[in-house]
Protein backbone atom coordinates (compact mmCIF):
# COMPACT_ATOMS: atom_id res chain seq x y z
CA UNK A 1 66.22 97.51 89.67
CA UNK A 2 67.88 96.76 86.51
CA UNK A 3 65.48 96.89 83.39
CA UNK A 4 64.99 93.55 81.37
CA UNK A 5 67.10 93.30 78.26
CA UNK A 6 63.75 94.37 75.87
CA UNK A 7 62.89 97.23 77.88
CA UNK A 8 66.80 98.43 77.56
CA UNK A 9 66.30 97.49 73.81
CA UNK A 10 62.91 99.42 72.87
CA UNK A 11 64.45 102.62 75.16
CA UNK A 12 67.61 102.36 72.62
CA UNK A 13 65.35 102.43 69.54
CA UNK A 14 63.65 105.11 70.72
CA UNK A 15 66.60 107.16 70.93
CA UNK A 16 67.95 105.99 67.28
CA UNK A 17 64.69 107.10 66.24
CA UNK A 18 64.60 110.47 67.65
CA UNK A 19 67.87 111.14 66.65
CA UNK A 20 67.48 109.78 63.00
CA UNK A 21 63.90 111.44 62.84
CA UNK A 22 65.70 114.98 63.67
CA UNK A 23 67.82 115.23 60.16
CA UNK A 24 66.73 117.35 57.77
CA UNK A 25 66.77 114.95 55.10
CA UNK A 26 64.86 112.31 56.97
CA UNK A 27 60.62 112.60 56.27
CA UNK A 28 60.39 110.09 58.96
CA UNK A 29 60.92 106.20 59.55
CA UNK A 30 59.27 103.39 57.96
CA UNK A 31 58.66 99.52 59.31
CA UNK A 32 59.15 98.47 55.50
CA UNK A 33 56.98 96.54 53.14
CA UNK A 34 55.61 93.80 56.07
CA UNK A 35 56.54 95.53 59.19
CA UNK A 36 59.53 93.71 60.54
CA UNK A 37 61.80 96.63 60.64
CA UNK A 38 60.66 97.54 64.24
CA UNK A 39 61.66 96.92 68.20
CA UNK A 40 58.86 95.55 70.57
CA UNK A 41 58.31 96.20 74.12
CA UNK A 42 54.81 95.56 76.50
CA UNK A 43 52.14 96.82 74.51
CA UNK A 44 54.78 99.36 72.13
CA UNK A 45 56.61 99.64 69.02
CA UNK A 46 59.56 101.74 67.74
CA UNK A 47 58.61 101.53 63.84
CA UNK A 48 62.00 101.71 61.48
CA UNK A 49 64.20 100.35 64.51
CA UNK A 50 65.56 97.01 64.49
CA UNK A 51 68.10 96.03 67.10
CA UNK A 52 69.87 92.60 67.32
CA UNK A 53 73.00 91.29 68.82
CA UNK A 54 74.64 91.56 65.30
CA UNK A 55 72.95 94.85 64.42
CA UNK A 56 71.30 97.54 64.35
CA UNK A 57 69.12 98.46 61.24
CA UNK A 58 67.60 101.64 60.66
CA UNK A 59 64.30 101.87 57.57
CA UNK A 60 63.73 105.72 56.75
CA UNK A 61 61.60 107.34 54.15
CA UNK A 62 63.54 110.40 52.94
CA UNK A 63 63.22 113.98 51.29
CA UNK A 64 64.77 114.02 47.99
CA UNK A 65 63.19 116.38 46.26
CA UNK A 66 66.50 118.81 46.06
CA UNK A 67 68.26 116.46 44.05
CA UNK A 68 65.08 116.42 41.21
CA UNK A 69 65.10 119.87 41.52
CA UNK A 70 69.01 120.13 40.48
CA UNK A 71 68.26 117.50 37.97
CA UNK A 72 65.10 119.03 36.21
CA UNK A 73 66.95 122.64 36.31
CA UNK A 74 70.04 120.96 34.57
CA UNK A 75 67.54 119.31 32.21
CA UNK A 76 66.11 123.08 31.37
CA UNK A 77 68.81 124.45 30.72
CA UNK A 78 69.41 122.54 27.84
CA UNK A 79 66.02 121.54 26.10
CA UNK A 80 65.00 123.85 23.81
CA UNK A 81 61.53 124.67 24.98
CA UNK A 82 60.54 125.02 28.25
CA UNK A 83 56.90 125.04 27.75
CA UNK A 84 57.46 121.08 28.63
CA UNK A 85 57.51 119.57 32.00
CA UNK A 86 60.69 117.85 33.00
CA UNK A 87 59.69 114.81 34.98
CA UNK A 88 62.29 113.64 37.54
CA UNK A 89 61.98 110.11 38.70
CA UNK A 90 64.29 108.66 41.54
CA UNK A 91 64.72 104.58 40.50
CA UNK A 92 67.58 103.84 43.24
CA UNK A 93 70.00 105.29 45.84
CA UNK A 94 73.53 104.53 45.65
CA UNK A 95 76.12 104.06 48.90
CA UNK A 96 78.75 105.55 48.92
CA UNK A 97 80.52 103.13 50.88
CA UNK A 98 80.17 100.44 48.23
């Protein structure tokens, strides 16, 4: 017995979300602001999976905290006291791609 397209569907976002959910740099996936980044089956949800016929979108919360750690180190090295806290805030990611 062949499963039904959803059921094919929400096993495929389950497996995206495994996989994406095993990088390092990945804290874990996220639905977004109103929920609609997710795949639904009978009585489940893969949260931070989308799949379409035109795509497949993946919503992630990640760990950054690396990159503020280079940036406040750079940012001690040159202030001139370093009784101060250096406060890193992340405001946007760039693509590469773009």
């Amino acid at each position: 017995m062949t499963p039904a397209p959803a059921e094919v569907s929400l096993s495929e976002a389950e497996r995206i979300a495994a996989a994406v959910s095993s990088l390092p740099s990945v804290a874990g996936l996220h639905s977004g602001r109103f929920g609609l980044i997710a795949s639904f089956g009978p009585g489940r949800r893969v949260n931070g999976v989308r799949i379409d016929e035109e795509a497949v979108t993946v919503s992630v919360t990640v760990e950054v905290p690396f990159v503020a750690d280079t940036v406040a180190t750079a940012v001690r090295s040159v202030v001139r006291s370093h009784d101060r806290a250096v406060n890193v805030f992340i405001a946007d990611l760039a693509d590469p791609e773009r």
